[in-house]
N, C-alpha and C. Protein backbone atom coordinates (compact mmCIF):
# COMPACT_ATOMS: atom_id res chain seq x y z
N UNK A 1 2.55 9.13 14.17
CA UNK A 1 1.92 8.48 13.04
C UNK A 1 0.99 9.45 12.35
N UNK A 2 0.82 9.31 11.02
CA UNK A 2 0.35 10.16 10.33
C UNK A 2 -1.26 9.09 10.22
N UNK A 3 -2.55 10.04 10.00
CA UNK A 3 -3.46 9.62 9.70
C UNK A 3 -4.25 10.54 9.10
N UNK A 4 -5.04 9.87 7.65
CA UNK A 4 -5.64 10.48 6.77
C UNK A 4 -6.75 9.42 6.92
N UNK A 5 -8.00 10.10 5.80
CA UNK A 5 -9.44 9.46 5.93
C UNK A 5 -9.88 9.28 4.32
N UNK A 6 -9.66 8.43 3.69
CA UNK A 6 -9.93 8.32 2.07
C UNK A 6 -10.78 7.00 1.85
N UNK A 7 -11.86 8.03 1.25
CA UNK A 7 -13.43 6.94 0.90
C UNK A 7 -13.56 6.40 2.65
N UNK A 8 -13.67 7.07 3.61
CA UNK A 8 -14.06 6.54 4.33
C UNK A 8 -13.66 5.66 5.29
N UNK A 9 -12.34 5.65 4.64
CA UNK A 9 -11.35 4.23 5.21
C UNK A 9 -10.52 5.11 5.86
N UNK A 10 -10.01 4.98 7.19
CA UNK A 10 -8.73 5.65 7.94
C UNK A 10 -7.46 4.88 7.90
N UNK A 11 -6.72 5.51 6.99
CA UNK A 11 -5.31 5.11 6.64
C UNK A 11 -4.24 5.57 7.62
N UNK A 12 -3.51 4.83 8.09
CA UNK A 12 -2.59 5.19 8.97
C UNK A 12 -0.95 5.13 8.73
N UNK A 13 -0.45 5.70 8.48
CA UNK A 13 1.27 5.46 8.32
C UNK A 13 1.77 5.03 9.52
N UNK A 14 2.26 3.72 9.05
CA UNK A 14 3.38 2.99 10.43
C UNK A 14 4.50 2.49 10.17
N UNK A 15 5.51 2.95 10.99
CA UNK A 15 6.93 2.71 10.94
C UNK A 15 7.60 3.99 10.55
N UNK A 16 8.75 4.03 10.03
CA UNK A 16 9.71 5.35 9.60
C UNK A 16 9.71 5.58 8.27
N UNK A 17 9.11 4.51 7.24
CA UNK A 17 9.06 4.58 6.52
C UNK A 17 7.41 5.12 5.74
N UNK A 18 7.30 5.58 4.45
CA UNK A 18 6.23 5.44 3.67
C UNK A 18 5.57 4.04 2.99
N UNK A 19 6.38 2.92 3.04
CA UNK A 19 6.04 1.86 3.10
C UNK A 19 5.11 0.38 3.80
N UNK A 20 4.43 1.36 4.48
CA UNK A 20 3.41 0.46 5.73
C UNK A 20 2.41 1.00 6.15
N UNK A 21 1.27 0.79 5.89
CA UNK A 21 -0.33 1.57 6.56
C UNK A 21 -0.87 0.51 6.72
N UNK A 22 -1.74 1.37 8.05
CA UNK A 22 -3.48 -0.26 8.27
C UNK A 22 -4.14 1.11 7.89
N UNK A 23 -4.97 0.07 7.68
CA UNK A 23 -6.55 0.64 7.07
C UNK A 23 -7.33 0.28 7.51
N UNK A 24 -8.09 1.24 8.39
CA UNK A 24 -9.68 0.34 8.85
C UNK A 24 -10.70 0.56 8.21
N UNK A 25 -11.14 -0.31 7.56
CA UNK A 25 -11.90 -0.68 6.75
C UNK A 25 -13.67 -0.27 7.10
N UNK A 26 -14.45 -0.06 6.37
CA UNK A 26 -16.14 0.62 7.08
C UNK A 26 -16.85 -0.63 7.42
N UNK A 27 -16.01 -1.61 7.81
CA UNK A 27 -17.00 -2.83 8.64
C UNK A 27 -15.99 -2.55 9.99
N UNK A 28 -15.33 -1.90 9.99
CA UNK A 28 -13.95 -1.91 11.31
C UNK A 28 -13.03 -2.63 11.60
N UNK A 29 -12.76 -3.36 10.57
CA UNK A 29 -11.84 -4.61 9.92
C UNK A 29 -10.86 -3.56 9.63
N UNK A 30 -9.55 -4.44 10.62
CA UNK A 30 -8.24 -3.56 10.37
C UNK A 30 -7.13 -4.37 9.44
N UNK A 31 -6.85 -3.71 8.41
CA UNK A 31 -6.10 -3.97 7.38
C UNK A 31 -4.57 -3.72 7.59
N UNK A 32 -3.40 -4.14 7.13
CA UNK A 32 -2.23 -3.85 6.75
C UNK A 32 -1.74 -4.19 5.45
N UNK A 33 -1.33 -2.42 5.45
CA UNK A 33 -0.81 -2.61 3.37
C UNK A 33 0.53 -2.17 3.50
N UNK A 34 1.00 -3.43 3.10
CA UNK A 34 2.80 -2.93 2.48
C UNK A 34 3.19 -2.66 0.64
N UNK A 35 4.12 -1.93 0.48
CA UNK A 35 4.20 -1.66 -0.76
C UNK A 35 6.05 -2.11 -1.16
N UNK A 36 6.18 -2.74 -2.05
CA UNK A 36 7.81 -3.60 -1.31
C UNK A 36 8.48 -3.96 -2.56
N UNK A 37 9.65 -3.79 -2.24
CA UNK A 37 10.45 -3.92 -3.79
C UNK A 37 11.22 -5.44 -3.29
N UNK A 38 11.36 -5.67 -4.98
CA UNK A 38 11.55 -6.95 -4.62
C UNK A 38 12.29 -7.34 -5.93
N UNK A 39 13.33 -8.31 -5.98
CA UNK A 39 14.76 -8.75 -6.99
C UNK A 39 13.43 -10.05 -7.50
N UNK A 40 13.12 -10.11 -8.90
CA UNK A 40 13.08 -11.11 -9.90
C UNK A 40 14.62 -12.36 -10.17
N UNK A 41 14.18 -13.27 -10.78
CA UNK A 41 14.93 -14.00 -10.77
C UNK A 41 16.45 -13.98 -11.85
N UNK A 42 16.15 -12.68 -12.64
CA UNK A 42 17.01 -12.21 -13.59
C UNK A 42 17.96 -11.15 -12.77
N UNK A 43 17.67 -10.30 -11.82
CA UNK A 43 17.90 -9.73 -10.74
C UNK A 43 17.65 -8.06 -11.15
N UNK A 44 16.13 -8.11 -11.68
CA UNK A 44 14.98 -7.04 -12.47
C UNK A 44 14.66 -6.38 -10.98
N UNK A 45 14.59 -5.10 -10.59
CA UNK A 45 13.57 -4.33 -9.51
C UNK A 45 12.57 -4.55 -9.76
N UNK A 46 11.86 -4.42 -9.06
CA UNK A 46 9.86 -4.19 -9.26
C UNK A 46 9.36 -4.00 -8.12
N UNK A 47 8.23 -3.41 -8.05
CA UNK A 47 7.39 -3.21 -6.89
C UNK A 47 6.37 -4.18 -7.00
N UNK A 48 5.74 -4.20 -5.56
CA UNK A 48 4.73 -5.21 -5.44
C UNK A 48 3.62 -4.52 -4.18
N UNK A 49 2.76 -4.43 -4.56
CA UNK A 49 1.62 -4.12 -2.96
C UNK A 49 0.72 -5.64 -2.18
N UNK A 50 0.61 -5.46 -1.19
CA UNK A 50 0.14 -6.65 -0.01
C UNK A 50 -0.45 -6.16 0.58
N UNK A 51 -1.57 -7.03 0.85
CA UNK A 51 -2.62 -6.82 1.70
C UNK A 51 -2.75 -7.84 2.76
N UNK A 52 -3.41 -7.55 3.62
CA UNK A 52 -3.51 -8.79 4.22
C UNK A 52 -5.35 -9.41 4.26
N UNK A 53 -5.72 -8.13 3.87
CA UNK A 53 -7.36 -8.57 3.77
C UNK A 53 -7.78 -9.77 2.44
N UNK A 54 -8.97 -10.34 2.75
CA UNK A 54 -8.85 -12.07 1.67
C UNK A 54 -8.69 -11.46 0.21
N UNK A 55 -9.48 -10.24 -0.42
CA UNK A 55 -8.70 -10.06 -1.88
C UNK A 55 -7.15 -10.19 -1.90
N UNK A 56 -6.49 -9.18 -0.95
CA UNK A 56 -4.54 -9.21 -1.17
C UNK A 56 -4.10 -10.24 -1.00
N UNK A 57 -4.79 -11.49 0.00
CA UNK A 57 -4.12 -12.37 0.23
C UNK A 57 -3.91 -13.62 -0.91
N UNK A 58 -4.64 -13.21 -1.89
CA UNK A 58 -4.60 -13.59 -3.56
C UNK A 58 -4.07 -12.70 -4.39
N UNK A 59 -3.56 -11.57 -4.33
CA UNK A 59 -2.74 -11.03 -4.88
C UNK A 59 -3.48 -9.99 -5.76
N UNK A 60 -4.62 -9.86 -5.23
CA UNK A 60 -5.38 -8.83 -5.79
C UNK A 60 -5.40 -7.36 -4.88
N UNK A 61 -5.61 -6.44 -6.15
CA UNK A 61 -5.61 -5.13 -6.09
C UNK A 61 -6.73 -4.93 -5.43
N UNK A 62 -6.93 -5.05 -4.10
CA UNK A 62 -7.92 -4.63 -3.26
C UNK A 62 -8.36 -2.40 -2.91
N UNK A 63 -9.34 -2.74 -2.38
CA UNK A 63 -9.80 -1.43 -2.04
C UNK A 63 -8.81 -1.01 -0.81
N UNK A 64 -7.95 -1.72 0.27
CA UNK A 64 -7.26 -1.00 0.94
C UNK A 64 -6.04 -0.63 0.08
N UNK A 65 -5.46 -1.65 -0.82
CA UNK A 65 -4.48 -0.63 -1.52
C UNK A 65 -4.79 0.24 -2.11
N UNK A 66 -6.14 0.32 -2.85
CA UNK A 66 -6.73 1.86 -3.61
C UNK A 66 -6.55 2.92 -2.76
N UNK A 67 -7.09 2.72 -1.23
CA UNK A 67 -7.23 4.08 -0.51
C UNK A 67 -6.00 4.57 -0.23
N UNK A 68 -4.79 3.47 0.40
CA UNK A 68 -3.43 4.40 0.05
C UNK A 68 -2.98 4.71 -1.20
N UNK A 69 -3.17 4.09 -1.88
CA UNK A 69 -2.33 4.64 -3.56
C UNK A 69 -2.96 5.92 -3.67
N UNK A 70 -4.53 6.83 -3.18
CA UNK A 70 -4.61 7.82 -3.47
C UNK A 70 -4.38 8.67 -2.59
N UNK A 71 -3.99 8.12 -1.31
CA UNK A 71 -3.18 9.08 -0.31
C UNK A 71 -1.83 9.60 -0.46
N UNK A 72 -1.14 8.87 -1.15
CA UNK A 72 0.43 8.73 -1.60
C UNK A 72 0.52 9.98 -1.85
N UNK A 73 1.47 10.57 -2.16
CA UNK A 73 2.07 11.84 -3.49
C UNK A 73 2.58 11.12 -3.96
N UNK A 74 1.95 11.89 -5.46
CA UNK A 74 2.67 11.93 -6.51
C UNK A 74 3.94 11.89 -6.76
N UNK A 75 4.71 12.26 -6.11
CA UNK A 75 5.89 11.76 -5.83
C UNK A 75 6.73 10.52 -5.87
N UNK A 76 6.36 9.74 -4.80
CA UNK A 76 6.21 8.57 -5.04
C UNK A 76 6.00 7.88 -5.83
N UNK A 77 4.80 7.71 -6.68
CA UNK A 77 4.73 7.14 -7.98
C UNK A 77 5.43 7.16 -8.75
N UNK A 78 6.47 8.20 -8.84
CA UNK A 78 7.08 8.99 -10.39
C UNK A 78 8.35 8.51 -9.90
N UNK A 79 9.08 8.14 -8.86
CA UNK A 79 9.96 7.32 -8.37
C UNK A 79 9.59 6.39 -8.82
N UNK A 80 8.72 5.48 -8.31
CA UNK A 80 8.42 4.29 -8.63
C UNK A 80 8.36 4.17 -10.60
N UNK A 81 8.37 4.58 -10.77
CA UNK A 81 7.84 4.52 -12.43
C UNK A 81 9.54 4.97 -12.65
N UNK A 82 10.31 5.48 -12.28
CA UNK A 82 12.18 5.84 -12.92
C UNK A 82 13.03 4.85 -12.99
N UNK A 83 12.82 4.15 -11.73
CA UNK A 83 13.31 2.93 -10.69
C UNK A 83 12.74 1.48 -12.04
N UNK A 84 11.46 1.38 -12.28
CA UNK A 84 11.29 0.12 -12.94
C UNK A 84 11.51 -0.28 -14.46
């Protein structure tokens, strides 16, 4: 498993994929962020990020998805942005 430290928060890559990190959070509250494509009802791609901490669990752009979105490469993004 890969682990990085952004704003403080320790992000962890889990699974085989780039698609899954916890985040422990600076109260020590452990987070899981997925990032996940997903078919609309027209049968449109799109991405979506999840949290499980109480902002994501409303569908808000929380601070654990901030700390991976700036761990990511660039890479990634620019996929994500061809793809939608």
């Amino acid at each position: 498993m890969e682990t990085r430290t952004v704003e403080r928060k320790q992000v962890v890559v889990v699974g085989d994929g780039p698609s899954r990190w916890i985040v422990h959070s600076d109260s020590g509250t452990t987070y899981h962020v997925r990032f996940r494509t997903k078919l609309d009802e027209a049968g449109c791609l799109y991405f979506t990020w999840q949290c499980d901490c109480p902002a994501g669990r409303y569908g808000k752009i929380c601070r654990h998805i901030q700390s991976v979105e700036q761990q990511t490469e660039p890479v990634d993004d620019q996929a994500a942005e061809r793809v939608a």
